[in-house]
N, C-alpha and C. Protein backbone atom coordinates (compact mmCIF):
# COMPACT_ATOMS: atom_id res chain seq x y z
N UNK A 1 0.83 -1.21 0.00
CA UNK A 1 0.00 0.00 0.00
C UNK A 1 0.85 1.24 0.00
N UNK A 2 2.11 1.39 0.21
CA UNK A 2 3.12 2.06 0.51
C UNK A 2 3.16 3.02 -0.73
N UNK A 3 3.36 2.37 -1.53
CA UNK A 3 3.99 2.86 -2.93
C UNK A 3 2.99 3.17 -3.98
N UNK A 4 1.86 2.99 -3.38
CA UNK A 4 0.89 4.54 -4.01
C UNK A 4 0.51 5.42 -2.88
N UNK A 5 1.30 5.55 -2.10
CA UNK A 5 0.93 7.11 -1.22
C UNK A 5 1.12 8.35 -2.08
N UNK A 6 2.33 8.34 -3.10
CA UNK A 6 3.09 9.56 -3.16
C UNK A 6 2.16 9.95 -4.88
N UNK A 7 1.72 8.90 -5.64
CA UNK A 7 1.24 8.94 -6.45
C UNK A 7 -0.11 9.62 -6.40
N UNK A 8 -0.66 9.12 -5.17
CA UNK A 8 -1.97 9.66 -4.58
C UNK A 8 -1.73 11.56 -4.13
N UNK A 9 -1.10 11.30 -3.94
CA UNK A 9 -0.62 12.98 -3.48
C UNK A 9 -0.59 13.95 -4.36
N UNK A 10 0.23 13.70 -5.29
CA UNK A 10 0.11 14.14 -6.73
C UNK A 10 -0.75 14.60 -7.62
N UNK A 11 -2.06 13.51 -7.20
CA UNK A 11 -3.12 13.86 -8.15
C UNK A 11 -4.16 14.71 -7.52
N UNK A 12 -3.57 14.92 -5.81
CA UNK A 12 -4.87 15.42 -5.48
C UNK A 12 -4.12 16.89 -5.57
N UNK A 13 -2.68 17.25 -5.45
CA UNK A 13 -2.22 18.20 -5.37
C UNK A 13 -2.54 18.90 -6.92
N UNK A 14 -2.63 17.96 -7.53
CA UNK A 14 -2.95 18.57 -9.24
C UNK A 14 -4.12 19.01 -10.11
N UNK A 15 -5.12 18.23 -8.82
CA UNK A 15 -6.26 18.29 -9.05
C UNK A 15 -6.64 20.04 -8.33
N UNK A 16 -6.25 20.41 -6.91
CA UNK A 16 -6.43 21.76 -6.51
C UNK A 16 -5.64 22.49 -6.96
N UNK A 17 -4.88 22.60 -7.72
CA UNK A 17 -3.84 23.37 -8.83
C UNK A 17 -4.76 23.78 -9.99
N UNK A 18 -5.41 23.03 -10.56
CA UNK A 18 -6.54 23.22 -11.19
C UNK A 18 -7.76 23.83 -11.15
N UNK A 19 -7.76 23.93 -9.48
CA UNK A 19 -9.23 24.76 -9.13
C UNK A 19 -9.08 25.61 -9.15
N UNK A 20 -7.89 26.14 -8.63
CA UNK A 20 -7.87 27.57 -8.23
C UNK A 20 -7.45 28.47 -9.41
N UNK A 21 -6.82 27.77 -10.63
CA UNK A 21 -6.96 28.14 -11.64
C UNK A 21 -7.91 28.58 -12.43
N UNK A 22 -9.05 28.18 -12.48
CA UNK A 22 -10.28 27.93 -13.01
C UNK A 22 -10.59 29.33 -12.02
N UNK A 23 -10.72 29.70 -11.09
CA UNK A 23 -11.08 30.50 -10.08
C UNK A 23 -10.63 31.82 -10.35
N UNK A 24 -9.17 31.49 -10.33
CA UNK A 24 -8.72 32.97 -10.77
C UNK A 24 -9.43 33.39 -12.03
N UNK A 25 -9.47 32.44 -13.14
CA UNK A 25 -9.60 33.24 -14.72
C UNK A 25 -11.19 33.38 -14.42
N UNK A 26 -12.35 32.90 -13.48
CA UNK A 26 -13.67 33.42 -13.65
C UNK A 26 -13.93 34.33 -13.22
N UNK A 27 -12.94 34.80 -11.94
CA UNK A 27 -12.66 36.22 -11.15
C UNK A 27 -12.81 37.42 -12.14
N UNK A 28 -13.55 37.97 -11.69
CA UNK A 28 -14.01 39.68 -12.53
C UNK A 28 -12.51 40.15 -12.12
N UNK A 29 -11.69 40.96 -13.35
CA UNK A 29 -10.87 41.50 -13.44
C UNK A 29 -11.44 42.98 -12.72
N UNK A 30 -10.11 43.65 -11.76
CA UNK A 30 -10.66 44.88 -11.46
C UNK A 30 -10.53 46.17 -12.58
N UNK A 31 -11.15 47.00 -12.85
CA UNK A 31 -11.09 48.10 -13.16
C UNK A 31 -11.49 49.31 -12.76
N UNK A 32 -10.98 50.28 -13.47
CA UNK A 32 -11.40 51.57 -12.72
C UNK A 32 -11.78 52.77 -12.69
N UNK A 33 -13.75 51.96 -13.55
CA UNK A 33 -14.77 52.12 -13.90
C UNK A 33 -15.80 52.30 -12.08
N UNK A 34 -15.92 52.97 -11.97
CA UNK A 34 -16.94 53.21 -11.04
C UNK A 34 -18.35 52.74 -11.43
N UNK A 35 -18.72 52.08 -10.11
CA UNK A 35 -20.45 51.84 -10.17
C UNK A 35 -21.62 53.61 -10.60
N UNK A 36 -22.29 53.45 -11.28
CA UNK A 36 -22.91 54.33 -11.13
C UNK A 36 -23.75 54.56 -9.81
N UNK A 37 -23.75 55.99 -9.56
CA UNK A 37 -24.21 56.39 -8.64
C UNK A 37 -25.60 56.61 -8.74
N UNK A 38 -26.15 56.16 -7.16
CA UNK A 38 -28.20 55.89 -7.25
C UNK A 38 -28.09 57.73 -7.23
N UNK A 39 -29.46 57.69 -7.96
CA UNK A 39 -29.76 58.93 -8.41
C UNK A 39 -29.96 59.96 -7.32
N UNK A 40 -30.27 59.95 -6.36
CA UNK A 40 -30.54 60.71 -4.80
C UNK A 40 -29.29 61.10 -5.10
N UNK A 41 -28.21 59.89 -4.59
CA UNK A 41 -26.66 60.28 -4.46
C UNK A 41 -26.29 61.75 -5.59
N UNK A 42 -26.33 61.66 -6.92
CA UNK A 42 -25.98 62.23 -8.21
C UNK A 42 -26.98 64.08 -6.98
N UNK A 43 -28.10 63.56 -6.91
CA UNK A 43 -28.81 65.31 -7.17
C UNK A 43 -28.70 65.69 -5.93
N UNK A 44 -27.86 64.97 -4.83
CA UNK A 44 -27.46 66.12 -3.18
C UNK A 44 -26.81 66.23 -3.47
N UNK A 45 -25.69 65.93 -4.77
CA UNK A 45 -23.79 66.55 -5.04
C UNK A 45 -24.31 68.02 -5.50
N UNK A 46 -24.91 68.12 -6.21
CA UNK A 46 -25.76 69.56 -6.55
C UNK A 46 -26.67 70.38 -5.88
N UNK A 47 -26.42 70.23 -4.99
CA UNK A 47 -27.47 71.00 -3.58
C UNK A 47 -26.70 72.36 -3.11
N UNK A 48 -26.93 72.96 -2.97
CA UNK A 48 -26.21 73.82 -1.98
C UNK A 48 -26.29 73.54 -0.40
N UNK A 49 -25.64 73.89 0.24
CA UNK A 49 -25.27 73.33 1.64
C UNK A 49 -25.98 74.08 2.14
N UNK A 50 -26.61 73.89 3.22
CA UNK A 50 -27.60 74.46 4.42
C UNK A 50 -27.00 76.24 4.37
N UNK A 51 -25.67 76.49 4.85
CA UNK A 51 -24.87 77.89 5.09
C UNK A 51 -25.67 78.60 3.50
N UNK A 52 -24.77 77.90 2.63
CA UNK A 52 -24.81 78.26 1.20
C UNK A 52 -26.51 79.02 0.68
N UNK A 53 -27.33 77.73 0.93
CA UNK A 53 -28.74 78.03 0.61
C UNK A 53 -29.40 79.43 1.92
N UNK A 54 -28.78 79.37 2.82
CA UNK A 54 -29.49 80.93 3.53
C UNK A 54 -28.43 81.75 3.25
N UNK A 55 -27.23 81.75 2.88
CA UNK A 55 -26.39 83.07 2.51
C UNK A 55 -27.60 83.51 0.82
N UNK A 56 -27.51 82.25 0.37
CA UNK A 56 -28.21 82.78 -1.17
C UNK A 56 -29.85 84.10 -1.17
N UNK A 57 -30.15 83.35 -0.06
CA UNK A 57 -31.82 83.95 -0.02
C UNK A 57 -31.49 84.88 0.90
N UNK A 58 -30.47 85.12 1.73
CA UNK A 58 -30.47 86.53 2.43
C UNK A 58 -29.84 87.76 1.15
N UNK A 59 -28.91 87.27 0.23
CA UNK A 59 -28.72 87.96 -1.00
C UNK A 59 -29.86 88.61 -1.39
N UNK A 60 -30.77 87.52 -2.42
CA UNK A 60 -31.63 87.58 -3.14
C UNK A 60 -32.64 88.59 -2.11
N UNK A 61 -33.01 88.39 -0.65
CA UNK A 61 -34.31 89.69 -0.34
C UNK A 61 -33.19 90.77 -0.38
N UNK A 62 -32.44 91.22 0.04
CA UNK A 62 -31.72 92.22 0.55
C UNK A 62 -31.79 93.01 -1.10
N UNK A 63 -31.58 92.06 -2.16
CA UNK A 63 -31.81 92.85 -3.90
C UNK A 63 -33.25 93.32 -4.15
N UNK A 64 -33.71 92.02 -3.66
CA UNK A 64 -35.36 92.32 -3.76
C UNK A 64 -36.07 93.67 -3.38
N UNK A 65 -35.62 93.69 -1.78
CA UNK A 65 -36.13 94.94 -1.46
C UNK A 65 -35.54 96.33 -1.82
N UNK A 66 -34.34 95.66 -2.72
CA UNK A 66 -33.50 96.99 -2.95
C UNK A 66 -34.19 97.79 -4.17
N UNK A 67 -34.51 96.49 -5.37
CA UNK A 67 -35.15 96.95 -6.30
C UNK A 67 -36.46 97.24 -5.82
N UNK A 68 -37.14 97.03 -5.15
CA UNK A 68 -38.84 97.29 -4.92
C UNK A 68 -38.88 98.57 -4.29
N UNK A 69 -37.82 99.46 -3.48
CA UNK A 69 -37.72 100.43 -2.94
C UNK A 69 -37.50 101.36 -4.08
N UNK A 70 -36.55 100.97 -5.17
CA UNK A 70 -36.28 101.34 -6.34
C UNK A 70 -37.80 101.85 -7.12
N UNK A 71 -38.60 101.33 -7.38
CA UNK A 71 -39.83 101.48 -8.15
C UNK A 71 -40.53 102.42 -7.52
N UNK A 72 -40.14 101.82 -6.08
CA UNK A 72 -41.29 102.94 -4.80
C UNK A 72 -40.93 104.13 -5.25
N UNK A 73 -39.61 104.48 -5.92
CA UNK A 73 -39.83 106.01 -6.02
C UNK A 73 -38.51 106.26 -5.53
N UNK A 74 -37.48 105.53 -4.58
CA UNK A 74 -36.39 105.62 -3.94
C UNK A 74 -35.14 105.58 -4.67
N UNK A 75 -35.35 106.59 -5.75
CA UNK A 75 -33.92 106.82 -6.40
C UNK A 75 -34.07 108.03 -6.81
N UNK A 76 -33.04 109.18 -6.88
CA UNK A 76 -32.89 110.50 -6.63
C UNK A 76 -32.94 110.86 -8.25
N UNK A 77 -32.92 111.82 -8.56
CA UNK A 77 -33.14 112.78 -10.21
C UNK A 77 -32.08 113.74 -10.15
N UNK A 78 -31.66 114.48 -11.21
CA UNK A 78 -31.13 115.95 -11.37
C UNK A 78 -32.19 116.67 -11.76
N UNK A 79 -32.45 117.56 -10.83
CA UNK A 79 -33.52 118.49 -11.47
C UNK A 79 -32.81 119.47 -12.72
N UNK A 80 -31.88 119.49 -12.48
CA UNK A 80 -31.43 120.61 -13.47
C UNK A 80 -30.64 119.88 -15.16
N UNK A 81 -31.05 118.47 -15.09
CA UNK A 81 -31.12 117.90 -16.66
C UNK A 81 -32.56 116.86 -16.75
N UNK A 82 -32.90 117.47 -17.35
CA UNK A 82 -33.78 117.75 -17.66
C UNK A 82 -34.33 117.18 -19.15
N UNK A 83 -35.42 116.40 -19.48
CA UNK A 83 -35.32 115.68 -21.22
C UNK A 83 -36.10 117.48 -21.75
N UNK A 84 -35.34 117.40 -22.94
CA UNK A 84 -35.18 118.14 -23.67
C UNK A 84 -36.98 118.51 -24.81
N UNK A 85 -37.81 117.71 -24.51
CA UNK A 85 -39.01 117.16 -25.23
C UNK A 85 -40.22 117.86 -23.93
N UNK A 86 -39.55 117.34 -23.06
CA UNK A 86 -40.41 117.60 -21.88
C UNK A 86 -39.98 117.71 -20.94
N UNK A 87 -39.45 118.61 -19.88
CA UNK A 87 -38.78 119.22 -18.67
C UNK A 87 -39.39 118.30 -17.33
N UNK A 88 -40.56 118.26 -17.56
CA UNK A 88 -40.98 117.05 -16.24
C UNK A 88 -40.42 115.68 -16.08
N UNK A 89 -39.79 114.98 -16.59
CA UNK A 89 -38.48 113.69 -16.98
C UNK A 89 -37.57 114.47 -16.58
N UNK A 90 -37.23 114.22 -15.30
CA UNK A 90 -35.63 114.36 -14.79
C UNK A 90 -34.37 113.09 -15.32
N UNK A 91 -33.09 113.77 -15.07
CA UNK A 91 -32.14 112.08 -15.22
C UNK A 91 -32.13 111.29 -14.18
N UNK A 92 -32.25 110.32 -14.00
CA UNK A 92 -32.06 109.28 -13.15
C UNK A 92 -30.86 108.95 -12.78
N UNK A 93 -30.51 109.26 -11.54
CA UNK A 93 -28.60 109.39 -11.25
C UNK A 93 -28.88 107.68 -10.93
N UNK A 94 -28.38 106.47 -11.01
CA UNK A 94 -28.01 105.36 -10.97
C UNK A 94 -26.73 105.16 -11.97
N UNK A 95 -25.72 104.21 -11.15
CA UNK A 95 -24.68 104.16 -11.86
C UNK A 95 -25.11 103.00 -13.07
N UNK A 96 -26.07 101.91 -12.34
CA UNK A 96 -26.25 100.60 -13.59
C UNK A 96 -27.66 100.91 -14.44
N UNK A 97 -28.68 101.85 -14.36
CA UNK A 97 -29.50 101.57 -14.96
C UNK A 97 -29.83 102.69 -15.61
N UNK A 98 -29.33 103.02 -16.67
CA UNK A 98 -29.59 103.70 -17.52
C UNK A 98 -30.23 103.78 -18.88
N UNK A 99 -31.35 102.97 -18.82
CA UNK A 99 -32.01 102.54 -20.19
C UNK A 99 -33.55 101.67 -19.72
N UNK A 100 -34.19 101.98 -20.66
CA UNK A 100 -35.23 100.99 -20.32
C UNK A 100 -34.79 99.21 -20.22
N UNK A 101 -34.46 98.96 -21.30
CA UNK A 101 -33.84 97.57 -20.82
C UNK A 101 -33.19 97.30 -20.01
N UNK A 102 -32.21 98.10 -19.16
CA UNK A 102 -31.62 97.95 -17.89
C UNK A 102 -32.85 98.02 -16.56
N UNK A 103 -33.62 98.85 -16.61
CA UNK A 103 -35.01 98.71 -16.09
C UNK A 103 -35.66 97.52 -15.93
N UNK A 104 -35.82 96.80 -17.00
CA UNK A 104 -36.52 95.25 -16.90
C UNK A 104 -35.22 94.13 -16.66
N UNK A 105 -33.96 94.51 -17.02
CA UNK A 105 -33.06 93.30 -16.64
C UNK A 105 -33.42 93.66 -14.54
N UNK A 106 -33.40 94.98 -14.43
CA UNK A 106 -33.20 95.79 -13.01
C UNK A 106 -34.44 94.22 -12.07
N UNK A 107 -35.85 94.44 -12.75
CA UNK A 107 -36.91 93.84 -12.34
C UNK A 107 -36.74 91.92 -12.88
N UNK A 108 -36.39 91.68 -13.50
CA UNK A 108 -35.92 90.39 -13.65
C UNK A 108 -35.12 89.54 -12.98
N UNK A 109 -33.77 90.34 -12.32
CA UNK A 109 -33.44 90.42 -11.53
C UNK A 109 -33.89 89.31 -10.12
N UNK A 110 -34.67 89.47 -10.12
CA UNK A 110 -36.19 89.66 -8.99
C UNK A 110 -37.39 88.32 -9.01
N UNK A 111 -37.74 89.04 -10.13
CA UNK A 111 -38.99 87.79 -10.47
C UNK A 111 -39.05 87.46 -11.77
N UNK A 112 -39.61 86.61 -12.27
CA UNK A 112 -40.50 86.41 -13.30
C UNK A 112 -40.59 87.44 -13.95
N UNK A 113 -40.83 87.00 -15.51
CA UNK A 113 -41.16 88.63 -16.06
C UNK A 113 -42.54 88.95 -16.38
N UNK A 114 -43.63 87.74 -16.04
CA UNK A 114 -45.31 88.21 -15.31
C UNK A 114 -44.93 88.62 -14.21
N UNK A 115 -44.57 87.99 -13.62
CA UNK A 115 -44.73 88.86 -11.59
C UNK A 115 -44.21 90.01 -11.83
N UNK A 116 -42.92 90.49 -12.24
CA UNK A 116 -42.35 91.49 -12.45
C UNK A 116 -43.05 92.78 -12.79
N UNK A 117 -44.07 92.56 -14.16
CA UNK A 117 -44.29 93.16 -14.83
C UNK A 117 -45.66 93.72 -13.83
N UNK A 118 -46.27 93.13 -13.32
CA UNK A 118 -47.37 92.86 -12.63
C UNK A 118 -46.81 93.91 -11.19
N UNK A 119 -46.10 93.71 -10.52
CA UNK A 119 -45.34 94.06 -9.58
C UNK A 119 -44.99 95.32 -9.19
N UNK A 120 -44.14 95.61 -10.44
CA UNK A 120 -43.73 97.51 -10.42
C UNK A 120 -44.12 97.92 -11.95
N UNK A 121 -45.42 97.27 -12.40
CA UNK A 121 -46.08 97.81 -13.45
C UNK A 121 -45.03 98.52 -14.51
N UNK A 122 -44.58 97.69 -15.21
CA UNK A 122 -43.42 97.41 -16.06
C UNK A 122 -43.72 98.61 -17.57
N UNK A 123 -45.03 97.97 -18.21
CA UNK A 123 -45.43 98.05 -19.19
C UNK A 123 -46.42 99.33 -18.74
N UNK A 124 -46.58 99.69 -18.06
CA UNK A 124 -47.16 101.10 -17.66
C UNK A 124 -46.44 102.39 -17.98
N UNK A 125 -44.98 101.88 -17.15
CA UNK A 125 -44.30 102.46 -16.43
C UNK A 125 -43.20 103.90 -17.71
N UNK A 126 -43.34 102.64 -18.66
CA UNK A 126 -42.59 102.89 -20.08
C UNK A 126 -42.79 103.07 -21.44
N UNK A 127 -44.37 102.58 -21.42
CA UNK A 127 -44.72 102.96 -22.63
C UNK A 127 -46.37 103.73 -22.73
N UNK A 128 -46.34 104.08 -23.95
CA UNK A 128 -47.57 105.09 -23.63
C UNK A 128 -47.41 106.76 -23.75
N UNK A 129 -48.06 107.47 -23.52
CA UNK A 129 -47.89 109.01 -24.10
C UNK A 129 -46.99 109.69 -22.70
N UNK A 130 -47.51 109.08 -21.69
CA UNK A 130 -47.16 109.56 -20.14
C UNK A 130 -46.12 108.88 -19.53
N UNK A 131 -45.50 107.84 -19.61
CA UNK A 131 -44.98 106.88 -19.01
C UNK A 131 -44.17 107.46 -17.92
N UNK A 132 -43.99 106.54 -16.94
CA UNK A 132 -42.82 107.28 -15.82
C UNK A 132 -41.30 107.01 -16.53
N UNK A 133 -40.61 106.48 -17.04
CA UNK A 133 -39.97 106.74 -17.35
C UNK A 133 -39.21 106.60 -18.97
N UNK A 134 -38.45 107.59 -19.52
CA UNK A 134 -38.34 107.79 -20.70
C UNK A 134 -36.54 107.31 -20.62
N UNK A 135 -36.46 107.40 -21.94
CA UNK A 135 -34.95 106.93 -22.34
C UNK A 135 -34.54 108.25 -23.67
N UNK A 136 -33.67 108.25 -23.78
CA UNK A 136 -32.69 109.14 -24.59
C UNK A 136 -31.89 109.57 -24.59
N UNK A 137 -30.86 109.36 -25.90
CA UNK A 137 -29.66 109.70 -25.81
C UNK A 137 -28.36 108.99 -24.96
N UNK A 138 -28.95 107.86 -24.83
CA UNK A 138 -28.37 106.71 -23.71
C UNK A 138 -28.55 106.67 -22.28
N UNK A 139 -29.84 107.48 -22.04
CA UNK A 139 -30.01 108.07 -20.52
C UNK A 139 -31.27 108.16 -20.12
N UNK A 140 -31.53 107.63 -19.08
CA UNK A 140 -33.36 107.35 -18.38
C UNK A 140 -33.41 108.56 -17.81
N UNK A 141 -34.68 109.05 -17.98
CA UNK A 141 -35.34 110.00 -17.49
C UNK A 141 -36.55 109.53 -16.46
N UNK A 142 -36.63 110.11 -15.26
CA UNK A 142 -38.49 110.14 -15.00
C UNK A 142 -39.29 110.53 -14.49
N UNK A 143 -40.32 110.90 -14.49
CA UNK A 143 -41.45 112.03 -13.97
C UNK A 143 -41.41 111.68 -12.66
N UNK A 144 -41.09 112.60 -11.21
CA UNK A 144 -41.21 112.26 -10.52
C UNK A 144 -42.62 112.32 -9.74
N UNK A 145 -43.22 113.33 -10.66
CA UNK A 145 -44.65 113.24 -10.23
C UNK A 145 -45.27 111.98 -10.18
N UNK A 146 -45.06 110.97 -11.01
CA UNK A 146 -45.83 109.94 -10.92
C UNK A 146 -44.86 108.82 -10.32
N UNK A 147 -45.14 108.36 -8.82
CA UNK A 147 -44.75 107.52 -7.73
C UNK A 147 -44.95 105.85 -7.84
N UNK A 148 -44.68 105.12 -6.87
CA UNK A 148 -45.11 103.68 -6.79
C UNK A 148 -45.70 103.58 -5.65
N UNK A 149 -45.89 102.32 -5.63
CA UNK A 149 -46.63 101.89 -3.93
C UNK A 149 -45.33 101.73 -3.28
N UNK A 150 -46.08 102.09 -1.74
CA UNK A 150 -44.95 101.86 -0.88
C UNK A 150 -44.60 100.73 -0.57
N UNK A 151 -43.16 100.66 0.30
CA UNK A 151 -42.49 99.37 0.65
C UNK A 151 -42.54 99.30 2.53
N UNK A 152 -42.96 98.47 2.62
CA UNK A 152 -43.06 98.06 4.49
C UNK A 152 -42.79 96.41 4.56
N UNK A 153 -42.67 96.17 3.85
CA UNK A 153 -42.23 94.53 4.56
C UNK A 153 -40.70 94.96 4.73
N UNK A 154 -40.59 93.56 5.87
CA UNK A 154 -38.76 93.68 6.30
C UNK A 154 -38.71 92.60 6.93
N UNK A 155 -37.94 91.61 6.06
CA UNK A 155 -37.65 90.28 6.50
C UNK A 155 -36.36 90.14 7.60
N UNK A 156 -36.57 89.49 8.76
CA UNK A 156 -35.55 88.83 9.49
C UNK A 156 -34.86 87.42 9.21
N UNK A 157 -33.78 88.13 8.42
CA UNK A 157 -33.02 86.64 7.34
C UNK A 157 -31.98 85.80 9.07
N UNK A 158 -32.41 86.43 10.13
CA UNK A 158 -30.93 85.78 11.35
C UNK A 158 -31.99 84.49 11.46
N UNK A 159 -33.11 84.35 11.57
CA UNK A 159 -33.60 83.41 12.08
C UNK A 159 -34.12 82.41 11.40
N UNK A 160 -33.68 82.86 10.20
CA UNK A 160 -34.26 82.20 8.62
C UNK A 160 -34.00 80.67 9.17
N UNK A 161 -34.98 79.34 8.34
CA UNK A 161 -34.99 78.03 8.23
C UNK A 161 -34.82 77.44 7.08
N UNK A 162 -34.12 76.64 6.18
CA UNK A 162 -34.49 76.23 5.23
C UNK A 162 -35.33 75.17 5.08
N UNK A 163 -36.43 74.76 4.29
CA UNK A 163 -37.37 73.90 4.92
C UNK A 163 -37.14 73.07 3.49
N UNK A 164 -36.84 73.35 2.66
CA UNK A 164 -36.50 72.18 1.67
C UNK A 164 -35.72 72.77 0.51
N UNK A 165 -35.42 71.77 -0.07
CA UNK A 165 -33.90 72.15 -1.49
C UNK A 165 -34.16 71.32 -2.60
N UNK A 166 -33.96 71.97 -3.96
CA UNK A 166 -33.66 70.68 -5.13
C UNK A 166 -32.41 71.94 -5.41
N UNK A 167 -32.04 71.27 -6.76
CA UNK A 167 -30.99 71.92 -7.49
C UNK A 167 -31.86 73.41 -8.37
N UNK A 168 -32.74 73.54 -8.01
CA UNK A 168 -33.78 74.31 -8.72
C UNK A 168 -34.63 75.12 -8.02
N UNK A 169 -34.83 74.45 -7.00
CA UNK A 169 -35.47 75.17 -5.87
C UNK A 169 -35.34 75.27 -4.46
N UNK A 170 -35.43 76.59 -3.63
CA UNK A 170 -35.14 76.36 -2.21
C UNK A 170 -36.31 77.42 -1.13
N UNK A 171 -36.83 76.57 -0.77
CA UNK A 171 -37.83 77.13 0.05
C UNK A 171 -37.39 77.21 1.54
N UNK A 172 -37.33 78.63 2.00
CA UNK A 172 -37.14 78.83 3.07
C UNK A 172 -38.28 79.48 4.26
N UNK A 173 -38.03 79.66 5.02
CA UNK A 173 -39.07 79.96 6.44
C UNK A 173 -38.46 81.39 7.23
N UNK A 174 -39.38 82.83 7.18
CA UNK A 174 -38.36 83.91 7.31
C UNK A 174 -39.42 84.69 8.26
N UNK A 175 -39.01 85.27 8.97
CA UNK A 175 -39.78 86.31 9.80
C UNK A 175 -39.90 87.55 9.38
N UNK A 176 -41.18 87.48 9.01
CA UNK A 176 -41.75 89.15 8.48
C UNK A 176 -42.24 90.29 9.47
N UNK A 177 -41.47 91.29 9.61
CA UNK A 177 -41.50 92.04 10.45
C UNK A 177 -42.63 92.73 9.25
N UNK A 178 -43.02 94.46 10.49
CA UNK A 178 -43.75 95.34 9.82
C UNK A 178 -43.34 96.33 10.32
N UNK A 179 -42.89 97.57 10.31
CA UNK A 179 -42.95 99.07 11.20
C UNK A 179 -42.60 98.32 12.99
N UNK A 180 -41.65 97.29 12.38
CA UNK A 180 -40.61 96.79 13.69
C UNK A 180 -41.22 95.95 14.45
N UNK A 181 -42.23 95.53 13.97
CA UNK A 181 -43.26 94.31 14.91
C UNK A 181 -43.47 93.28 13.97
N UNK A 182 -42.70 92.13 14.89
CA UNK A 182 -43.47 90.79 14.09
C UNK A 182 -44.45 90.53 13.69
N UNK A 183 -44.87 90.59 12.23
CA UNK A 183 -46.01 89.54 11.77
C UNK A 183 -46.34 88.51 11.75
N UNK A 184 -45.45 87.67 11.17
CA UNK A 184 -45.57 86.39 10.53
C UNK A 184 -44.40 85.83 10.37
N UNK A 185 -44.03 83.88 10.24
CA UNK A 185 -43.15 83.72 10.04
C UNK A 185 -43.71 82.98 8.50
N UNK A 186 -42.92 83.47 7.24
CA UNK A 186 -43.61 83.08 6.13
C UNK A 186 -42.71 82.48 5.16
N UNK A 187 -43.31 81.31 4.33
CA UNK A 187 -42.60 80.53 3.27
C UNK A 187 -42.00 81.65 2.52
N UNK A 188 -40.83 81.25 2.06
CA UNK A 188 -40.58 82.35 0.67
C UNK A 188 -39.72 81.21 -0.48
N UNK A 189 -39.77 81.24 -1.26
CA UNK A 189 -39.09 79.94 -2.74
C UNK A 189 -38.84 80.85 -3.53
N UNK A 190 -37.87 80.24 -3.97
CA UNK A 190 -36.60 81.25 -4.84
C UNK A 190 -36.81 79.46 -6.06
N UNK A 191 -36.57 80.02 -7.17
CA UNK A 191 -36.72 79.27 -8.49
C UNK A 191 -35.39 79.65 -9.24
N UNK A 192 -34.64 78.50 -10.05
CA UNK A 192 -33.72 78.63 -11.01
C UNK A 192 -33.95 78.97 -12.27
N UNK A 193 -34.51 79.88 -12.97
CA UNK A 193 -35.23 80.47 -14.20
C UNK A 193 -34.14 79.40 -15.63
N UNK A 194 -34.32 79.71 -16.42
CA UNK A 194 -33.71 79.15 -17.74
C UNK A 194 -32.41 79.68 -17.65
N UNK A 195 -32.44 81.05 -17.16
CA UNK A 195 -31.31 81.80 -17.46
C UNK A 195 -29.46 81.43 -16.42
N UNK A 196 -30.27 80.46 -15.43
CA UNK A 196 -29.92 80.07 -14.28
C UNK A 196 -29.71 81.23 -13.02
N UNK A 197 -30.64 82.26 -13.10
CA UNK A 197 -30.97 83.11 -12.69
C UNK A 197 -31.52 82.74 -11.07
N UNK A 198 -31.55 83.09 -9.82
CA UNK A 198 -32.55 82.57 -8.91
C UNK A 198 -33.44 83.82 -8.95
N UNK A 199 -34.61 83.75 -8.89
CA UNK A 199 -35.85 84.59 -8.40
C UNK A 199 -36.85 84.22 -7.33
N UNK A 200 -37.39 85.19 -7.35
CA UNK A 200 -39.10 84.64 -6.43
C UNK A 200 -39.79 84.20 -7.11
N UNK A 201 -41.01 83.20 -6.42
CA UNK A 201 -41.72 82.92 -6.94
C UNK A 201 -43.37 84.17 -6.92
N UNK A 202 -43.03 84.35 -5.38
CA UNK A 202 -43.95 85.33 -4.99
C UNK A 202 -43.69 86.71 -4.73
N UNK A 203 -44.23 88.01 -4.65
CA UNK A 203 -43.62 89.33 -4.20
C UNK A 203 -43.03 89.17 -2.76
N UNK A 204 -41.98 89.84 -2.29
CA UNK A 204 -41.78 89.94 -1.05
C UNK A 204 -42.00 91.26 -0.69
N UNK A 205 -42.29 91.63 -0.65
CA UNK A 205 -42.76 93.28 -0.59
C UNK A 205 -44.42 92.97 -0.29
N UNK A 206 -44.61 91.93 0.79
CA UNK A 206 -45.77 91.52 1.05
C UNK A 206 -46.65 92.63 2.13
């Protein structure tokens, strides 16, 4: 029985020489191709971060109300230039908006260009025999006789919440003061327009 021990050994040693062969070559080769990522994963890489999304919307009111104060009437004239057609059109001292189209980029800015228009009465404002304000010669003019509605909202952006996010949209939670007394604490959503623009959805000048 002796003298097939070693023979026996052989075949079994040749036989697991063989397996693990077979093993290695069915083994998935590595590469370094990444799994695709589940789709959740892909659209929070594009989020803005909690900081990020209330620095953005304390921006956006602080413009908001800048331009809506703007319409109210809160930008100064030279009385002494004067449009040349009609003396009641003063110049409009602003360093960026000197044109009617700088006017509606001014309100776009902002919202929508229905809300907008709707808002600080766009298409009133500019066209027509009377309009509040005129253009010429590369330079806005405008009647200061004719005013806007006033501005009294005043958001408290310290205590702001963000209450939800896409890559497109961010709805936050803000305290609306009035003449220094809390009102309300109210939704406000800011939208990514085509232009990749953020705006309101709603007036804040509530």
């Amino acid at each position: 029985m002796k003298k097939f021990i070693l023979p026996l050994t052989l075949i079994v040693l040749f036989a697991l020489g063989v397996a693990v062969a077979v093993n290695i070559y069915r083994a998935p080769k590595e590469t370094n191709i990444s799994a695709p990522q589940p789709e959740a994963q892909i659209e929070d890489s594009n989020l803005l971060t909690d900081a990020e999304a209330k620095e953005l919307m304390t921006q956006k009111i602080a413009e908001g109300m800048e331009t809506a104060i703007f319409f109210a009437g809160g930008f100064t004239t030279d009385p002494k230039q004067t449009l040349a057609t009609d003396p009641r059109y003063q110049l409009v001292m602003h360093s960026q908006i000197s044109s009617i189209q700088a006017l509606y980029d001014y309100a776009y800015n902002i919202y929508p260009p229905d809300l907008a228009d709707e808002e600080f009465y766009l298409t009133d404002s500019t066209t027509g025999e009377e309009p509040r304000f005129k253009e010429a010669n590369g330079f806005l003019y405008a009647d200061q006789d004719i005013g806007g509605k006033g501005v009294s909202a005043d958001w408290h952006t310290e205590t702001m919440e963000i209450i939800s996010q896409t890559p497109d949209k961010i709805v936050a939670a803000i305290d609306l003061y009035r003449f220094d007394q809390f009102e309300s604490r109210e939704e406000v959503t800011l939208i990514k327009n085509t232009n990749g623009n953020w705006v309101f959805t709603e007036k804040i000048d509530r």
